[in-house]
Protein backbone atom coordinates (compact mmCIF):
# COMPACT_ATOMS: atom_id res chain seq x y z
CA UNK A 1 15.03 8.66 -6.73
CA UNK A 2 16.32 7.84 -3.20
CA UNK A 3 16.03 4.12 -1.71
CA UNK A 4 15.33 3.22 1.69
CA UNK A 5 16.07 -0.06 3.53
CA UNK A 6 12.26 -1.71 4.59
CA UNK A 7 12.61 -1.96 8.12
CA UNK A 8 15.61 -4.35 9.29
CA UNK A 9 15.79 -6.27 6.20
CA UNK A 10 18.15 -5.74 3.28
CA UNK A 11 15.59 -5.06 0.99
CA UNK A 12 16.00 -1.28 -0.63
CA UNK A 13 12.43 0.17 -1.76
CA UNK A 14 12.19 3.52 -3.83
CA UNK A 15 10.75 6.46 -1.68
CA UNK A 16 7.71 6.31 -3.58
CA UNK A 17 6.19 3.02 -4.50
CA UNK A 18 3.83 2.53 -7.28
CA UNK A 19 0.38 1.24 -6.24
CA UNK A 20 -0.47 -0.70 -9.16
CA UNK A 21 -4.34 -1.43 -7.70
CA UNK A 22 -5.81 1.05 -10.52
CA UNK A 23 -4.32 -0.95 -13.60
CA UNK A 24 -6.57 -3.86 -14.57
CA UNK A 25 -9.60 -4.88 -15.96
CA UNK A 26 -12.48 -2.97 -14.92
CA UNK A 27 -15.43 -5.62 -16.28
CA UNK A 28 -13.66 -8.02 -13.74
CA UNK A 29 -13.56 -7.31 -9.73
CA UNK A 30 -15.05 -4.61 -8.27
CA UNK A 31 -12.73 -1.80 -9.33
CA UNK A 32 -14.99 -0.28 -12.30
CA UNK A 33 -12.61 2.56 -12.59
CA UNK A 34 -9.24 0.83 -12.94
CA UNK A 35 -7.75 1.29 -16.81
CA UNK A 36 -6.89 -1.68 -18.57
CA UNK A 37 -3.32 -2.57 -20.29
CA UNK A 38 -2.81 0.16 -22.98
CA UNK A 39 -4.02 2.61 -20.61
CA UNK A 40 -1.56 1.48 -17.95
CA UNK A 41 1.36 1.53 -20.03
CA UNK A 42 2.59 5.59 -19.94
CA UNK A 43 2.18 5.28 -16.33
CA UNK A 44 4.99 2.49 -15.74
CA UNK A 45 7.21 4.23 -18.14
CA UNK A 46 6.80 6.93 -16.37
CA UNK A 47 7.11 5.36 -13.16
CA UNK A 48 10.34 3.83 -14.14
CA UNK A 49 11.92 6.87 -15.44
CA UNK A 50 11.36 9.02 -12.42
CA UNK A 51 13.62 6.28 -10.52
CA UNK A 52 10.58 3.94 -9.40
CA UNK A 53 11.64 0.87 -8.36
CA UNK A 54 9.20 -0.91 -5.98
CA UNK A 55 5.47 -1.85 -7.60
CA UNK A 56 2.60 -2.97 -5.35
CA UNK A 57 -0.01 -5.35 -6.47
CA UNK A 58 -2.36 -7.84 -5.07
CA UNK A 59 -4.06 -11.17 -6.63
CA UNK A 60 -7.56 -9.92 -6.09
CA UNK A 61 -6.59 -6.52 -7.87
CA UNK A 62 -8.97 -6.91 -10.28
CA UNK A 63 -9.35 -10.33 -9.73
CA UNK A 64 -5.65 -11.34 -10.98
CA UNK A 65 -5.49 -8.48 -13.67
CA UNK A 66 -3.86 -6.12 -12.24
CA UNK A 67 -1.11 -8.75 -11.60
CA UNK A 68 -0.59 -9.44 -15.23
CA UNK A 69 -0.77 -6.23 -16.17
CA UNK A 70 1.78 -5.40 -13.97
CA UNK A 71 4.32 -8.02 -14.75
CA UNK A 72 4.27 -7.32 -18.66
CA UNK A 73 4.89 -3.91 -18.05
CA UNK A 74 7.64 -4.49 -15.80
CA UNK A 75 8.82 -7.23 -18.13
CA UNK A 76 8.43 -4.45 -21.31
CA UNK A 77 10.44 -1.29 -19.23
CA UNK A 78 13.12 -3.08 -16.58
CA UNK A 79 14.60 -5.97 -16.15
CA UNK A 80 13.52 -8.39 -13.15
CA UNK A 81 16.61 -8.12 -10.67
CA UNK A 82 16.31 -3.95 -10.93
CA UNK A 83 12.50 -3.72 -9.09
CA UNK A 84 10.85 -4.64 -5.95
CA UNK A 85 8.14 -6.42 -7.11
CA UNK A 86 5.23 -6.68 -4.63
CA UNK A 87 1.86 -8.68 -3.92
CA UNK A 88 -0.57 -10.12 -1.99
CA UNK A 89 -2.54 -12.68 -0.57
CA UNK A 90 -5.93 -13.17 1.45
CA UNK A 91 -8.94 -11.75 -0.78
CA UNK A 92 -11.22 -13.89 -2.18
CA UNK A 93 -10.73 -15.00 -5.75
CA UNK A 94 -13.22 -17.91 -6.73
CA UNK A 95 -15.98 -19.37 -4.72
CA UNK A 96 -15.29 -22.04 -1.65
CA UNK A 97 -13.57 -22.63 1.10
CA UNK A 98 -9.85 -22.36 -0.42
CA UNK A 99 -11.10 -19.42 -2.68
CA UNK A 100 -9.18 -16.91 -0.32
CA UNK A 101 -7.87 -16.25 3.41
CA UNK A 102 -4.76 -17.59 5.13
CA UNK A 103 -5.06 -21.21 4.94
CA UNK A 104 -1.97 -23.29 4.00
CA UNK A 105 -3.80 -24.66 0.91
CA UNK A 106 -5.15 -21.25 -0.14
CA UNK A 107 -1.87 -19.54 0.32
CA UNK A 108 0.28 -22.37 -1.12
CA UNK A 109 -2.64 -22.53 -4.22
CA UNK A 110 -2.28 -18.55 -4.73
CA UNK A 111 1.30 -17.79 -4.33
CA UNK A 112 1.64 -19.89 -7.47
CA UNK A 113 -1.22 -18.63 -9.01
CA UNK A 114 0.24 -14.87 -8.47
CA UNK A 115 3.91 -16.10 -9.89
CA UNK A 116 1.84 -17.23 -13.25
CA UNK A 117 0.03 -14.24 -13.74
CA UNK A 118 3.03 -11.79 -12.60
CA UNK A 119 5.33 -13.88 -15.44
CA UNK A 120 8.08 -14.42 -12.91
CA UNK A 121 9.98 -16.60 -10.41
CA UNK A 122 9.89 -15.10 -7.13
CA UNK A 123 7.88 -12.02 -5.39
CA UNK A 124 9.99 -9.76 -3.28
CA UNK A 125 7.36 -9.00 -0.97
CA UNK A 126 4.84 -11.22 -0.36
CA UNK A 127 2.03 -9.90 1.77
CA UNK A 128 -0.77 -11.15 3.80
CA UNK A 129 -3.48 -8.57 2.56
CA UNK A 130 -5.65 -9.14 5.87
CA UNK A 131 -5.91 -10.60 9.33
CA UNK A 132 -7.39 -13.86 9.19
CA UNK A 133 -9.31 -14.97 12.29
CA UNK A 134 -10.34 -18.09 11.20
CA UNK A 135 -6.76 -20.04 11.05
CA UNK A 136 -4.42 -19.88 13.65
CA UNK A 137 -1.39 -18.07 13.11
CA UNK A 138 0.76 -20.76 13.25
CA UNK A 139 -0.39 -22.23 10.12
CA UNK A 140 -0.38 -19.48 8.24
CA UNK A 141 3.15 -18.22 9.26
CA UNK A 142 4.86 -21.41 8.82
CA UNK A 143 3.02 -21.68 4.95
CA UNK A 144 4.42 -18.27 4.37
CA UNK A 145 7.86 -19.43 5.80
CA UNK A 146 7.76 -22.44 3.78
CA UNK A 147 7.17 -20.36 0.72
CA UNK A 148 10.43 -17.97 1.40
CA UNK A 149 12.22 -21.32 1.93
CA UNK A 150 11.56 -22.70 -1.57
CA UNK A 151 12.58 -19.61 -2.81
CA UNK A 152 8.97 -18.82 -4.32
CA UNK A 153 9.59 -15.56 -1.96
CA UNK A 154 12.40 -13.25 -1.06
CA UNK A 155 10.61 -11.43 1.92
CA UNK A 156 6.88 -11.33 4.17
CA UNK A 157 4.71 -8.42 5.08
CA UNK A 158 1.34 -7.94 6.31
CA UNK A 159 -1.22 -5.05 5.50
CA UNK A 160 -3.98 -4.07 7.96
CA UNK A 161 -4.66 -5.11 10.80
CA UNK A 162 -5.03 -4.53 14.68
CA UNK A 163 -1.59 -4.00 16.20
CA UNK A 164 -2.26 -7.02 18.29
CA UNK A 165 -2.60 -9.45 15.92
CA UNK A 166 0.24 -8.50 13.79
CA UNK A 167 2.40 -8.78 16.92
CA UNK A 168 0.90 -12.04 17.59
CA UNK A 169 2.03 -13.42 13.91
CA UNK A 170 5.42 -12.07 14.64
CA UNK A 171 6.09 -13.78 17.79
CA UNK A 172 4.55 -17.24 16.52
CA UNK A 173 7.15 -16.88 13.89
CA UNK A 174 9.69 -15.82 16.65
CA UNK A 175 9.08 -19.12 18.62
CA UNK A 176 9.36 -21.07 15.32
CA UNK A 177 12.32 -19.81 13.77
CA UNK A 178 10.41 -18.90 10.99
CA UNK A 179 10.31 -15.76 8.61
CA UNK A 180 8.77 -12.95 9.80
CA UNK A 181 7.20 -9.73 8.45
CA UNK A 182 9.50 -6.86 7.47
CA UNK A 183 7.11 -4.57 6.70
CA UNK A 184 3.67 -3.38 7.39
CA UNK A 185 1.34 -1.82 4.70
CA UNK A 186 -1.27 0.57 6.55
CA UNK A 187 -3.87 3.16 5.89
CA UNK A 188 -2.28 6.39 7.14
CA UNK A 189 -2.92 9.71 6.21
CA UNK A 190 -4.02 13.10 7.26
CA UNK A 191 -7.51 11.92 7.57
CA UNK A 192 -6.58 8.93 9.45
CA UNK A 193 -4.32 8.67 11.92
CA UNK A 194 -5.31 5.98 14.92
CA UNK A 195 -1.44 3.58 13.32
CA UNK A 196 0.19 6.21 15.73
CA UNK A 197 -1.40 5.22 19.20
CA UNK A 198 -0.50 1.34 18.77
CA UNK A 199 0.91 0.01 15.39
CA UNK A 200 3.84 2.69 14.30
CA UNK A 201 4.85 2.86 17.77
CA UNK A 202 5.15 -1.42 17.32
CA UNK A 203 7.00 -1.24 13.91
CA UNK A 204 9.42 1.16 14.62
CA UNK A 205 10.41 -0.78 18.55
CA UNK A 206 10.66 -3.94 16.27
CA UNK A 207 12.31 -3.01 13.29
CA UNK A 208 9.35 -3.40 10.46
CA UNK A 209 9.14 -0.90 7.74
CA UNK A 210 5.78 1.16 6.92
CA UNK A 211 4.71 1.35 3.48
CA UNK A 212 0.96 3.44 4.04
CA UNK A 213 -1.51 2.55 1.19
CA UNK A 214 -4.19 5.66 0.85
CA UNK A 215 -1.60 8.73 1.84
CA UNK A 216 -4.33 10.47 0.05
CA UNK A 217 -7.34 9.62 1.78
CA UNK A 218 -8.49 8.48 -1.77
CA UNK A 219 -7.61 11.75 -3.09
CA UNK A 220 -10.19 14.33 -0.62
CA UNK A 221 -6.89 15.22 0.59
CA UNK A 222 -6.11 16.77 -3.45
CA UNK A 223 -9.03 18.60 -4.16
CA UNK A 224 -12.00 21.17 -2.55
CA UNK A 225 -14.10 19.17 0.50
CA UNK A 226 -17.13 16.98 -1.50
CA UNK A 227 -15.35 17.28 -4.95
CA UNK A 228 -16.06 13.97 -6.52
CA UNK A 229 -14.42 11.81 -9.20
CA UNK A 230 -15.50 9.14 -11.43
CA UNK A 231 -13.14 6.93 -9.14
CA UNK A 232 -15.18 8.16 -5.84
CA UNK A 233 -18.31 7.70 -7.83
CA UNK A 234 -18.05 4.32 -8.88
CA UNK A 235 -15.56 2.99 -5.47
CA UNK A 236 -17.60 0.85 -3.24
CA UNK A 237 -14.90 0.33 -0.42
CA UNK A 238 -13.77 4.23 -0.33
CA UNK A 239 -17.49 5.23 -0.01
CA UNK A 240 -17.27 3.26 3.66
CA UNK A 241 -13.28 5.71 4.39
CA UNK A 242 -13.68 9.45 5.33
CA UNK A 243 -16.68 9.55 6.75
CA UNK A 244 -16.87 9.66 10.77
CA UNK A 245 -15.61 13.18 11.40
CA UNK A 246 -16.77 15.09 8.37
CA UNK A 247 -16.29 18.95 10.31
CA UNK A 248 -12.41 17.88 11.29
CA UNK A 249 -11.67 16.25 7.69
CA UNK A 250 -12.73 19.59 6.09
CA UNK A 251 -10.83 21.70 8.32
CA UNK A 252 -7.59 19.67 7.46
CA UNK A 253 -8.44 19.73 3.94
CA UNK A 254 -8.44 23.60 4.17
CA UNK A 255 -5.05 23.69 6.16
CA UNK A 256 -3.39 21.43 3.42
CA UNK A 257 -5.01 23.65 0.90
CA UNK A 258 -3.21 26.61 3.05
CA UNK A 259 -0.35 25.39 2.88
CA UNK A 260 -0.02 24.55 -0.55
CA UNK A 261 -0.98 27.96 -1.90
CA UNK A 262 1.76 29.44 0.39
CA UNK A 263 4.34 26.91 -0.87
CA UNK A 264 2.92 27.27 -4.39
CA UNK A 265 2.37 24.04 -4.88
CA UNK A 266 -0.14 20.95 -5.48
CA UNK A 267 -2.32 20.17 -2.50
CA UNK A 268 -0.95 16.43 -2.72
CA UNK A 269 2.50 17.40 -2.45
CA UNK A 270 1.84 18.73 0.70
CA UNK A 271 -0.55 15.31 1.73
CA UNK A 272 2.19 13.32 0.43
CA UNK A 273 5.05 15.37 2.41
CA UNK A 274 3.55 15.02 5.61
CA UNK A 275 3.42 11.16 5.03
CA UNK A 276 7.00 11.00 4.07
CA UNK A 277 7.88 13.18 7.10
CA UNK A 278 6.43 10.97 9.65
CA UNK A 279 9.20 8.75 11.53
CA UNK A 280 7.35 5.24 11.57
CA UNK A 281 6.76 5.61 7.24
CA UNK A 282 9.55 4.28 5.06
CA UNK A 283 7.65 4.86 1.77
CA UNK A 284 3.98 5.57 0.69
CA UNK A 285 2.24 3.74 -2.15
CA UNK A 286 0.55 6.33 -4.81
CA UNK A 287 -1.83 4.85 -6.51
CA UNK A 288 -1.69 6.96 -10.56
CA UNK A 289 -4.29 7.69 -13.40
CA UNK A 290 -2.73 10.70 -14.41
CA UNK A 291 0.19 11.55 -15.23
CA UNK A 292 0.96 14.35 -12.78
CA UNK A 293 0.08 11.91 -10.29
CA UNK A 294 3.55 10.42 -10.43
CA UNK A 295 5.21 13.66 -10.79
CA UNK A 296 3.73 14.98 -7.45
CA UNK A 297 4.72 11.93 -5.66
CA UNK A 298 8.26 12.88 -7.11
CA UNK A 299 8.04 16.19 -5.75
CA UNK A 300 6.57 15.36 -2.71
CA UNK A 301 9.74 13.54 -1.22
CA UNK A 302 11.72 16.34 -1.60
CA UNK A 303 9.79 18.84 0.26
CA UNK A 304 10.16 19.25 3.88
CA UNK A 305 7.44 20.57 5.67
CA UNK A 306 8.11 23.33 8.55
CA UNK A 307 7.38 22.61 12.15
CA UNK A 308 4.97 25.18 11.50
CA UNK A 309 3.16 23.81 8.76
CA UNK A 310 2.80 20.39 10.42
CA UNK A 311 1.38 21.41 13.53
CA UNK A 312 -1.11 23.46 11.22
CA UNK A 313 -2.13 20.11 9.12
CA UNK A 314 -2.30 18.09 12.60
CA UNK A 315 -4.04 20.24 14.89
CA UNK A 316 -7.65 19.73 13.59
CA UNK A 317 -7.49 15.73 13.66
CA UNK A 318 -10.44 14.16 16.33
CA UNK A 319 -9.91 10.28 16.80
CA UNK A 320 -11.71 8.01 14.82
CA UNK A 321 -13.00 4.51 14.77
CA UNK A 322 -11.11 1.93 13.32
CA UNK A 323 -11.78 1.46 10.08
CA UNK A 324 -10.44 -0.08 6.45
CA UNK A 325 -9.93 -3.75 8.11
């Protein structure tokens, strides 16, 4: 599989990255419908032998699971210096004050805590998971800095937020001479498309790399309009996505059904394609519980979409409010 460099940075990332979010244990967090470590297993072997190289994880994943689970599985099929290994920081994992956010004690507490449970030295990518309003940048980007500087931390991103804010981070770490963000991990898909007005634009002027999380739209982009899953059943936080502009979403559901028939192929390696396409993206995470999941997102990179076909996936889409934050 082809690598791409993550916005200015040296880093090379696989063109499809491995959301790791559904691996953990489901009696712990709120994700009732992530698979535990046996489970989990084919999916990283299969991740790794399709030419996977960059993982995506976060400490409240299953309230550190996921993290563990991911670094013994990484541990059991590649060796550390051959993958992009990926987390992040901000949700809240105990009670009090330091129990999550950007603080300098709560992200100096949980980078540690993450290096534990992911049985390793260093993160590649070390994300903020969230805006945090309630410490001022300054503090938080010189604790990240610091981090990178003890070598706890190779690079810094930051996942969604208002384009505003993450320009404000940059430029405090700008004025410092500290480390800033190389990439920026977004919800963008067919369904949702408001990163084009402000935040791609941003990224792209300044260098950061895109890595979208939900390319899917939680999978109604894969499957016939109000089609449910024991995922959508039991997933509290994608029950509050897809829902402002219910007549538009179905229409573009149809058109990437339309396309996909013609093309004679999955309806999410069409989703994913259009993702892949888009200038500001340098690699969408795909989140896997099955195993043509992986070989889809596989797929998907290598088809190119006509101009034809993209104007017929894009020309339903309404604005929408922000949401996901």
């Amino acid at each position: 599989m082809e690598t791409f460099t993550l916005g200015d940075s040296g880093l090379q990332v696989s063109a499809v990255i491995l959301g790791c979010m559904s691996y953990g244990d489901p009696k712990l967090g709120n994700h009732e419908w992530s698979v535990g470590l046996d489970e989990s297993r084919p999916f990283f072997k299969q991740a790794v032998d399709l030419g996977i190289t960059t993982f995506d994880t976060a400490n409240v994943y299953s309230l550190g699971s996921s993290e563990e689970i991911t670094g013994k599985l990484l541990r059991e099929f590649t060796k550390r210096e051959d993958v992009v290994l990926a987390t992040k920081v901000h949700g809240v994992m105990r009670p009090g004050p330091y129990g999550g956010g950007l603080s300098r004690k709560a992200i100096l507490n949980e980078v540690d805590a993450s290096l534990s449970r992911l049985g390793t030295d260093y993160i590649d990518l070390y994300q903020i998971h969230r805006f945090d309003p309630l410490v001022p940048v300054e503090e938080t980007m010189e604790a990240l800095h610091d981090i990178v500087r003890a070598g706890k931390a190779r690079y810094l991103g930051a996942s969604s937020m208002f384009a505003w804010q993450f320009s404000k981070m940059q430029h405090a770490a700008d004025l410092n001479g500290w480390t800033r963000f190389i990439s920026m991990q977004d919800q963008y898909n067919l369904l949702n498309r408001e990163e084009e007005r402000e935040m791609h634009p941003y990224c792209l002027d300044s260098g950061v790399g895109v890595i979208p999380w939900s390319p899917l739209a939680r999978g109604t982009l894969t499957r016939p309009w109000n089609t449910t899953t024991g995922r959508s059943e039991t997933d509290a936080f994608g029950k509050t996505l897809y829902r402002q502009t219910e007549e538009s979403d179905r229409q573009i559901v149809d058109a990437v059904a339309a396309v996909a028939e013609n093309r004679g192929v999955p309806r999410a390696q069409v989703a994913l394609a259009w993702v892949a396409q888009q200038d500001a993206v340098t690699a969408p995470i795909v989140g896997a519980t099955k195993p043509n999941h992986l070989d889809d997102a596989a797929a998907a990179v290598e088809l190119v979409l006509s101009d034809d076909e993209l104007v017929q996936l894009e020309q339903h889409y309404v604005p929408h409010a922000i949401e996901g934050f």
